[in-house]
C-alpha atoms as a PDB file:
ATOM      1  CA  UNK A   1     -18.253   2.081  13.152  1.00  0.00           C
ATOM      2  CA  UNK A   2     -21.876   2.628  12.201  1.00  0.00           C
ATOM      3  CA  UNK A   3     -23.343   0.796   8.704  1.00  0.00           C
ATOM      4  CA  UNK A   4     -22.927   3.371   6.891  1.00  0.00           C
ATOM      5  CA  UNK A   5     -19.313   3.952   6.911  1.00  0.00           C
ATOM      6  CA  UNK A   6     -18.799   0.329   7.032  1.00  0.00           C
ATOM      7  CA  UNK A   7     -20.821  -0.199   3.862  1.00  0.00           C
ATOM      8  CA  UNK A   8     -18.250   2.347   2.094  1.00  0.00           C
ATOM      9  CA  UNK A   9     -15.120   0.980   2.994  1.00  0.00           C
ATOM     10  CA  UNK A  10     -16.470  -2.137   1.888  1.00  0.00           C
ATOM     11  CA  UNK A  11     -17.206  -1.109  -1.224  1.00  0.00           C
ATOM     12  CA  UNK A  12     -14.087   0.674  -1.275  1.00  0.00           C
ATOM     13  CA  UNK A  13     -12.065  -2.705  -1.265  1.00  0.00           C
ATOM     14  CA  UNK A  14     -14.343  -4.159  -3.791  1.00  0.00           C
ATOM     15  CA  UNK A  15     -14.406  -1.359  -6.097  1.00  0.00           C
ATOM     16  CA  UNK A  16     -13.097  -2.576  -9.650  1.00  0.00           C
ATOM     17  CA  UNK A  17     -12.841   0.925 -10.976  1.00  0.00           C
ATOM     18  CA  UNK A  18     -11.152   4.191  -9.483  1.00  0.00           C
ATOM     19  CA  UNK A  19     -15.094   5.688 -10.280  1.00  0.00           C
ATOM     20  CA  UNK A  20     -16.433   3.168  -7.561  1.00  0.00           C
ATOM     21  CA  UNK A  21     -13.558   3.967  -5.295  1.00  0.00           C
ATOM     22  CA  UNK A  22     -13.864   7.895  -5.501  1.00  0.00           C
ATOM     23  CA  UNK A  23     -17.609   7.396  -5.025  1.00  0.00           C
ATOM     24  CA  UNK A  24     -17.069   5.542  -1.437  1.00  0.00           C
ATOM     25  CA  UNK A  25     -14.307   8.259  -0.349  1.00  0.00           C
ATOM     26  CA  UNK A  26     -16.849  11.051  -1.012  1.00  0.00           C
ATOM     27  CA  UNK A  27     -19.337   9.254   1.470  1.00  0.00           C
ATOM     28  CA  UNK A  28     -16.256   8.674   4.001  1.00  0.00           C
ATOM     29  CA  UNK A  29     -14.729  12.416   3.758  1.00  0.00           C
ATOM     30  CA  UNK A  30     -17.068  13.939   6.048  1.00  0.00           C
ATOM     31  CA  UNK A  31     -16.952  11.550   8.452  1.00  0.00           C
ATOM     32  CA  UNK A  32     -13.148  11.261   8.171  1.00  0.00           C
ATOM     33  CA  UNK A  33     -13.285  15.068   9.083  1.00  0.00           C
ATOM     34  CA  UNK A  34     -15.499  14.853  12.003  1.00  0.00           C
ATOM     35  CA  UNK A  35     -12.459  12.075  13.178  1.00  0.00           C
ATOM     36  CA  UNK A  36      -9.680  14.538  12.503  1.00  0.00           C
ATOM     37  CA  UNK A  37     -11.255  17.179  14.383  1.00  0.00           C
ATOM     38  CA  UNK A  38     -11.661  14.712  17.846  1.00  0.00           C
ATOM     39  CA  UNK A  39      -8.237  13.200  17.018  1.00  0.00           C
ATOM     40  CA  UNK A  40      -6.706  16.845  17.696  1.00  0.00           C
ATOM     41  CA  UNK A  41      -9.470  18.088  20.421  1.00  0.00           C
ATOM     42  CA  UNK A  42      -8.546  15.463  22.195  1.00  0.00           C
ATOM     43  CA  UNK A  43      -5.175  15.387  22.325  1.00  0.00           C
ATOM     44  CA  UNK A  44      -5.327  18.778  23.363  1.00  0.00           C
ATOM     45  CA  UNK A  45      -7.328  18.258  26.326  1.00  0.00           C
ATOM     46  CA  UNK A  46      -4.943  15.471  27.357  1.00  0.00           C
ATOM     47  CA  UNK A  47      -2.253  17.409  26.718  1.00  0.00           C
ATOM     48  CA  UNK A  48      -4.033  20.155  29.076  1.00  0.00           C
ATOM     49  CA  UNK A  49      -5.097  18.206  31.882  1.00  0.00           C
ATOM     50  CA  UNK A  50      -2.051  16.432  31.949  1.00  0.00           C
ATOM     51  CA  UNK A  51       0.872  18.649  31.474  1.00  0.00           C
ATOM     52  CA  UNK A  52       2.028  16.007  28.746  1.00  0.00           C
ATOM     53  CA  UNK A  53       1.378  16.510  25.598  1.00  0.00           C
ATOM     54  CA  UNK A  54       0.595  12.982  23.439  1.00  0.00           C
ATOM     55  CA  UNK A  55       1.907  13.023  19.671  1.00  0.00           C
ATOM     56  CA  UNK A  56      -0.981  11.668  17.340  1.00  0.00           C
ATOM     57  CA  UNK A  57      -0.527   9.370  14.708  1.00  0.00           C
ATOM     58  CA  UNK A  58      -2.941   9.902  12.218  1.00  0.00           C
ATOM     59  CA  UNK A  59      -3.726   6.764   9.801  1.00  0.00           C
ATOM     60  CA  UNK A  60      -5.100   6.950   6.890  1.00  0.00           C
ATOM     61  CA  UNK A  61      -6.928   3.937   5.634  1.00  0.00           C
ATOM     62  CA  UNK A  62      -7.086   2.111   2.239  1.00  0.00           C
ATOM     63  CA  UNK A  63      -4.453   4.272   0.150  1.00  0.00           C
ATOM     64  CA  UNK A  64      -3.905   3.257  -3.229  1.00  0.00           C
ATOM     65  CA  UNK A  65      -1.443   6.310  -4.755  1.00  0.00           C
ATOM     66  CA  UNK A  66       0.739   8.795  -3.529  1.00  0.00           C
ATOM     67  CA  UNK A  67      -1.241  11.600  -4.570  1.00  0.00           C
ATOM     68  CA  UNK A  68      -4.542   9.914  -2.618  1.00  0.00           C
ATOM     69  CA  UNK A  69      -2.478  10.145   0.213  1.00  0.00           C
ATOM     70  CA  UNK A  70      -1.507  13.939  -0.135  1.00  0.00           C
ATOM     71  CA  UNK A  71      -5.015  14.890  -0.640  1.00  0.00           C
ATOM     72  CA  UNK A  72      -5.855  13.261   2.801  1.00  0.00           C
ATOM     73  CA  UNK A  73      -2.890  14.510   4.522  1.00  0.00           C
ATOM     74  CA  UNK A  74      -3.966  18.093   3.295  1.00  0.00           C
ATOM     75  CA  UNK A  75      -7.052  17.947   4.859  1.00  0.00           C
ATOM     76  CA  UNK A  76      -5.642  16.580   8.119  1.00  0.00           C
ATOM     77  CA  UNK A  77      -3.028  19.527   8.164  1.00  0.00           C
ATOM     78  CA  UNK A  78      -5.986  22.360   7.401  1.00  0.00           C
ATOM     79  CA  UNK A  79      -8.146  20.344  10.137  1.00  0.00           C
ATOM     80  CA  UNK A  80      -5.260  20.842  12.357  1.00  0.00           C
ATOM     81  CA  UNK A  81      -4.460  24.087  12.075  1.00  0.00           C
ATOM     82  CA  UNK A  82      -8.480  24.988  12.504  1.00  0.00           C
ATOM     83  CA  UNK A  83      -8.328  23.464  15.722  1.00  0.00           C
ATOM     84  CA  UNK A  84      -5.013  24.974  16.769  1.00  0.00           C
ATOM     85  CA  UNK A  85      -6.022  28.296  15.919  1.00  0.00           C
ATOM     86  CA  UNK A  86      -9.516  28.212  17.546  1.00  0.00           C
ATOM     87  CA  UNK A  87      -7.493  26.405  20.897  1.00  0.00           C
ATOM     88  CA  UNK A  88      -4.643  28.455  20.625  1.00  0.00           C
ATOM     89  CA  UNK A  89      -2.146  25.556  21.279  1.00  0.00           C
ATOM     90  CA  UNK A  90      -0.261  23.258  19.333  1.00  0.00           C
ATOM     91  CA  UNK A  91       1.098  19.986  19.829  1.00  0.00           C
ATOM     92  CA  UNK A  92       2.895  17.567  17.241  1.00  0.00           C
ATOM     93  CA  UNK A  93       0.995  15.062  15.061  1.00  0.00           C
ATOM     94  CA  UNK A  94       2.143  12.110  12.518  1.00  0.00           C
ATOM     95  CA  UNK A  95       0.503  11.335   9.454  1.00  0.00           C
ATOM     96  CA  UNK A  96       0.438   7.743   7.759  1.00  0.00           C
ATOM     97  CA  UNK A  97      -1.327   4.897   5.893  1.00  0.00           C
ATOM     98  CA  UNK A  98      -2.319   1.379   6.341  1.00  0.00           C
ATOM     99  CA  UNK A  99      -1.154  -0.673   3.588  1.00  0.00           C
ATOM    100  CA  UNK A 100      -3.692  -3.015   2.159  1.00  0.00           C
ATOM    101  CA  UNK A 101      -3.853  -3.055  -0.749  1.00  0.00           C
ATOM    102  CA  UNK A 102      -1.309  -5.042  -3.672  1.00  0.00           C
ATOM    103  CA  UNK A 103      -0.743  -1.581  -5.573  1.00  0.00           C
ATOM    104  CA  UNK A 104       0.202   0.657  -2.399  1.00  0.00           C
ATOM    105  CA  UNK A 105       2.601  -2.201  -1.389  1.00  0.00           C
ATOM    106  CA  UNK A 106       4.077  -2.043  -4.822  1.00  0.00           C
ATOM    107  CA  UNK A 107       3.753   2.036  -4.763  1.00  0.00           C
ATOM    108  CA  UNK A 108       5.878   2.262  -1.174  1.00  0.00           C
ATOM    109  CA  UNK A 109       8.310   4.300  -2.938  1.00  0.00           C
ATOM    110  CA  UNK A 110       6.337   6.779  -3.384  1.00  0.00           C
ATOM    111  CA  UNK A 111       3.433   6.779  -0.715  1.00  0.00           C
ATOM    112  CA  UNK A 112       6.294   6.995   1.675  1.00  0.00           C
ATOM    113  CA  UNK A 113       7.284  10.716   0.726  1.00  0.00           C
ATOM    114  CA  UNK A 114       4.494  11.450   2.096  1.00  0.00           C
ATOM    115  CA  UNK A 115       3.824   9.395   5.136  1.00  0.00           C
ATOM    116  CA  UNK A 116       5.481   9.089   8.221  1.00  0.00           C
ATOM    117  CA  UNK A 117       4.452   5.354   8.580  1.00  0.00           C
ATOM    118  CA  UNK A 118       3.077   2.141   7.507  1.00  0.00           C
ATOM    119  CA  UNK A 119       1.293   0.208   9.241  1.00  0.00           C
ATOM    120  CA  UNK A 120       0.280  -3.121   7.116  1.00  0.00           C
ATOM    121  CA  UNK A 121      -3.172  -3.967   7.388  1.00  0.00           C
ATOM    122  CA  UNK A 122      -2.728  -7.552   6.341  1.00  0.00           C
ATOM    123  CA  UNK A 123      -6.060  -8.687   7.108  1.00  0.00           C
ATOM    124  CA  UNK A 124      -7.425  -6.809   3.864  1.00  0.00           C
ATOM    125  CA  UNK A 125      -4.084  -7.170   2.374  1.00  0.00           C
ATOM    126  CA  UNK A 126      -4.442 -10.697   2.329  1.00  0.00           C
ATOM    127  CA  UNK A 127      -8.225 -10.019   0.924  1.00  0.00           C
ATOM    128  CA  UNK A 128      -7.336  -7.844  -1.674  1.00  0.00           C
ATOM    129  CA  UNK A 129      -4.068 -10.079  -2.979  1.00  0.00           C
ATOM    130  CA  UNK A 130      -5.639 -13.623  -2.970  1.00  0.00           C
ATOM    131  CA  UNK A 131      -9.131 -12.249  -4.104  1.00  0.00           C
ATOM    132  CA  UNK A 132     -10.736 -14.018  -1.412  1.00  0.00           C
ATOM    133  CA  UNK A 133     -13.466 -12.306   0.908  1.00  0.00           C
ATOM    134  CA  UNK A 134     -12.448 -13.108   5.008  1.00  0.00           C
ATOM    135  CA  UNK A 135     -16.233 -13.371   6.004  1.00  0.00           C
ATOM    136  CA  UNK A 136     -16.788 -16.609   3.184  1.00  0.00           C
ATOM    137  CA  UNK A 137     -13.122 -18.196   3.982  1.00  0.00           C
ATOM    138  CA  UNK A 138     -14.411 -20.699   6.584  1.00  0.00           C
ATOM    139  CA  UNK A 139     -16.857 -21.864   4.080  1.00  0.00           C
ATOM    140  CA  UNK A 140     -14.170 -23.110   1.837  1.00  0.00           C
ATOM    141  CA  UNK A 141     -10.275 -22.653   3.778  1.00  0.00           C
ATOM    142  CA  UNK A 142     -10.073 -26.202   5.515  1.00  0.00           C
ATOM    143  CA  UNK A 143     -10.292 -27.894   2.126  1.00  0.00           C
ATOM    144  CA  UNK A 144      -8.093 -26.069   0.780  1.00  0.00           C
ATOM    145  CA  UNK A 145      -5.635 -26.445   3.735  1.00  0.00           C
ATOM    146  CA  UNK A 146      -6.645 -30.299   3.565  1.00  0.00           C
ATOM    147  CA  UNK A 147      -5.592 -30.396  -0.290  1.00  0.00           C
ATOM    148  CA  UNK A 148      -2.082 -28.203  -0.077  1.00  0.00           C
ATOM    149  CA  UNK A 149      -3.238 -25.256  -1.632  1.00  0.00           C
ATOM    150  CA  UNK A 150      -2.810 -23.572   1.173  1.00  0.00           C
ATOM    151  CA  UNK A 151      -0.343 -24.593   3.659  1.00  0.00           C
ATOM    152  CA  UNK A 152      -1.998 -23.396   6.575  1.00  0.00           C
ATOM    153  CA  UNK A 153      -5.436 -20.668   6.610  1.00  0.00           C
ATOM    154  CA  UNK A 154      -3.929 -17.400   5.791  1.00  0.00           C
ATOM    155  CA  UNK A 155      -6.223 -15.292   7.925  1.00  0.00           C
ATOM    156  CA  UNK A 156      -4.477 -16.786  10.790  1.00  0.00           C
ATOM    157  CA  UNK A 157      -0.750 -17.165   9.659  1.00  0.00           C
ATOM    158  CA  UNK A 158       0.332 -14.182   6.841  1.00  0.00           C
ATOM    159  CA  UNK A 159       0.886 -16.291   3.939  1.00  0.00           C
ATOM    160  CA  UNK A 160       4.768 -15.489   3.385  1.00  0.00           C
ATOM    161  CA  UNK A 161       4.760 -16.544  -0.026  1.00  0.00           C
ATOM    162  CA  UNK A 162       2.358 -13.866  -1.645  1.00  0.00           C
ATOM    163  CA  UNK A 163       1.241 -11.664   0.470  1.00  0.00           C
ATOM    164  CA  UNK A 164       4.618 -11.685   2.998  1.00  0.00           C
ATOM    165  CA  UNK A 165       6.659 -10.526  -0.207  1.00  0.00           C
ATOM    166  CA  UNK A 166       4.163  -7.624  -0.886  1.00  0.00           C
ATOM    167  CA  UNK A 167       4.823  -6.292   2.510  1.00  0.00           C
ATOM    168  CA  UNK A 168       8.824  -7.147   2.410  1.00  0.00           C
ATOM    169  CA  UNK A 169       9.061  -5.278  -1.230  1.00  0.00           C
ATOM    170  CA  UNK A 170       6.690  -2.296   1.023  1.00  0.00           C
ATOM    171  CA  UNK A 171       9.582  -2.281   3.933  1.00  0.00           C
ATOM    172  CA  UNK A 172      12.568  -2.570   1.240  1.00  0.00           C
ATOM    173  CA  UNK A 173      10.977   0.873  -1.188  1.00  0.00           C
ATOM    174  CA  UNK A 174       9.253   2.847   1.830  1.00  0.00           C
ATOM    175  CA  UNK A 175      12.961   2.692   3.789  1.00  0.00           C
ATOM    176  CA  UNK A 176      14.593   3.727   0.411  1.00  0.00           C
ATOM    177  CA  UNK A 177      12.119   6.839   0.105  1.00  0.00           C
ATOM    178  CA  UNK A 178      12.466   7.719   4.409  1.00  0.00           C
ATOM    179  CA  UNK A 179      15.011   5.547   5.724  1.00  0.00           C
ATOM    180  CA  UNK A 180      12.888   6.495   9.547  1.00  0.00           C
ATOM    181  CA  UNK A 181       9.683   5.297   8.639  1.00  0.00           C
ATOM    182  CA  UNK A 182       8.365   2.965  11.304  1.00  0.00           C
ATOM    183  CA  UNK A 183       6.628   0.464   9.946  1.00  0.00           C
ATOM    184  CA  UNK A 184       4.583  -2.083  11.613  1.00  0.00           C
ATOM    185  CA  UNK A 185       1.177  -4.901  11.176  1.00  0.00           C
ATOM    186  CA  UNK A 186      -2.165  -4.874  12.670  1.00  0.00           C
ATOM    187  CA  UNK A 187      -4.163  -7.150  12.415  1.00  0.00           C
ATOM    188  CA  UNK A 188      -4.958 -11.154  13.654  1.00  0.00           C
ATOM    189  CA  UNK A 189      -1.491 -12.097  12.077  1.00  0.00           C
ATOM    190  CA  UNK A 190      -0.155  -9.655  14.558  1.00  0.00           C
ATOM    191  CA  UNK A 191      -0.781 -12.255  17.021  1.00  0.00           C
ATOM    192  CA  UNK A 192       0.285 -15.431  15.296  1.00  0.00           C
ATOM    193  CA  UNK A 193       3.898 -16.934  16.256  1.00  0.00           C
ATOM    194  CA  UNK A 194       5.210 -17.720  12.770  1.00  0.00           C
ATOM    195  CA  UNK A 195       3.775 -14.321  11.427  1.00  0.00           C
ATOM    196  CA  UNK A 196       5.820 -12.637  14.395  1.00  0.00           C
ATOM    197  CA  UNK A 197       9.040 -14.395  13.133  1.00  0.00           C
ATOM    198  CA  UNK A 198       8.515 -12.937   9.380  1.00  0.00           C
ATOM    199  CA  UNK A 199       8.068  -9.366  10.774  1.00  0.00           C
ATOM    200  CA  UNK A 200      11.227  -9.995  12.721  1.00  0.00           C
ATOM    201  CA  UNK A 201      12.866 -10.859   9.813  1.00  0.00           C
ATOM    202  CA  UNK A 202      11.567  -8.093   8.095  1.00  0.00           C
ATOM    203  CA  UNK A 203      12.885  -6.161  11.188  1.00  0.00           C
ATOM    204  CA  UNK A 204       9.402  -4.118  11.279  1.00  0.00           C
ATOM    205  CA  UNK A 205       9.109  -1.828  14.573  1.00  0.00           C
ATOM    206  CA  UNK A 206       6.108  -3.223  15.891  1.00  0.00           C
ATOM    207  CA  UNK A 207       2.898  -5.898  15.626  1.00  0.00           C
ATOM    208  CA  UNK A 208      -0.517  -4.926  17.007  1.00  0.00           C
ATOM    209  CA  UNK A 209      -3.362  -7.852  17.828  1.00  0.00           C
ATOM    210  CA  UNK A 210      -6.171  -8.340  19.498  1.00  0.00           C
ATOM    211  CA  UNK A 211      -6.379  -7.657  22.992  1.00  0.00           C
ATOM    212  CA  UNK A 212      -6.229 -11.614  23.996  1.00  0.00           C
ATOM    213  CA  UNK A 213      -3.601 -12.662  21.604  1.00  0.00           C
ATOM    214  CA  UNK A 214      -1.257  -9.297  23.367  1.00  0.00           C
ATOM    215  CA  UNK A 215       0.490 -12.115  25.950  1.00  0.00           C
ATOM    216  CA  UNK A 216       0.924 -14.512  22.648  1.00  0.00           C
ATOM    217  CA  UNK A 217       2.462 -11.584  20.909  1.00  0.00           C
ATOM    218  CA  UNK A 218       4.459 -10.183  23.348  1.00  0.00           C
ATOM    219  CA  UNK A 219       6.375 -13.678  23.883  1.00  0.00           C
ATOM    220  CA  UNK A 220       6.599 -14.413  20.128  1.00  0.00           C
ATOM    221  CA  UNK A 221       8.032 -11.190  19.183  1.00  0.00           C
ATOM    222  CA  UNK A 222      10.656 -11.614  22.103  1.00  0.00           C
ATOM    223  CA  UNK A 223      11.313 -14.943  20.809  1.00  0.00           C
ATOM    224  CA  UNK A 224      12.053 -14.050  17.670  1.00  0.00           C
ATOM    225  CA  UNK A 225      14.090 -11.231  18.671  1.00  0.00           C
ATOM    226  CA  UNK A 226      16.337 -13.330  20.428  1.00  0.00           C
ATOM    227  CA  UNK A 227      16.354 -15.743  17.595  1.00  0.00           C
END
């Protein structure tokens, strides 16, 4: 990501008013095109040199309402059928969200009749529900870990509690809505043991880490699996 687009999903998290959110998405939107467009170019080239053709999953970030959503996914389907036409090929695509933020977990119901998936972003989900900013948490986690108001750092394992009921109440609505939605994490709780064992128990499709914690995950998910 270059500064600029990281700058505006920042403020995008932090905005305390839909104004300050609209006025990040309207500096996003025509980069978000630009990555639509490659999205499908490239999966038609694969497709093409390969004989295979890949199905995209397209995710759209930071969602707070079902309608948000539906604007997006309009644009992706337009941006789609541009590239189609001009390729003359097709191929099939998915369209979802990341949940991070409190209201989207609490709107599942809804955001899922339009998406195809979740995929819970739980390192700004756990920003965005315990009002606490990732980059300043070392300053000020181990004390709080020390003193029991946290029971462990919650950047490292999901805090079950709070944010681990948002994304349970997510599963429970978003099935209701599409009982076939996958649903999934990413994030660095994707690679913590205990965090594993909730999504189990949650019986979410999959967890995506970082690239070193992938051996961690794998055996913790197949742990938990097997109980």
């Amino acid at each position: 990501f270059d500064a600029g687009r990281i700058s505006a999903v920042r403020q995008m998290i932090l905005a305390e008013e839909e104004s300050g959110r609209r006025a990040a998405l309207a500096k996003l939107l025509p980069e978000q095109r630009a990555d639509f467009r490659a999205i499908f170019e490239a999966a038609l080239e694969v497709a093409a040199e390969s004989g295979e053709a890949p199905v995209p999953e397209v995710m759209i970030p930071l969602v707070a309402t079902r309608r948000e959503l539906q604007i997006l996914k309009a644009l992706v389907d337009r941006i789609a059928a541009q590239v189609f036409a001009e390729q003359g090929r097709t191929l099939e695509y998915l369209v979802g969200t990341m949940i991070e933020l409190p209201r989207a977990a609490l709107m599942a119901g809804e955001i899922a009749e339009e998406a195809l998936f979740f995929s819970f972003g739980t390192n700004d989900l756990t920003q965005t529900t315990l009002g606490v900013s990732r980059d300043d948490a070392a300053r000020f986690l181990g004390p709080y870990v020390e003193q029991g108001i946290y029971p462990r750092d919650p950047f490292v394992t999901l805090d079950i509690e709070g944010v681990g009921q948002l994304v349970a109440l997510a599963a429970e609505r978003g099935r209701a809505a599409r009982p076939e939605i996958k649903l999934g994490i990413c994030g660095e709780h994707g690679g913590d043991p205990a965090s594993i064992a909730f999504c189990e128990a949650q019986q979410l499709d999959y967890v995506s880490a970082s690239p070193f914690r992938v051996p961690i995950a794998r055996l913790a998910a197949a742990q938990a699996a097997l109980g």
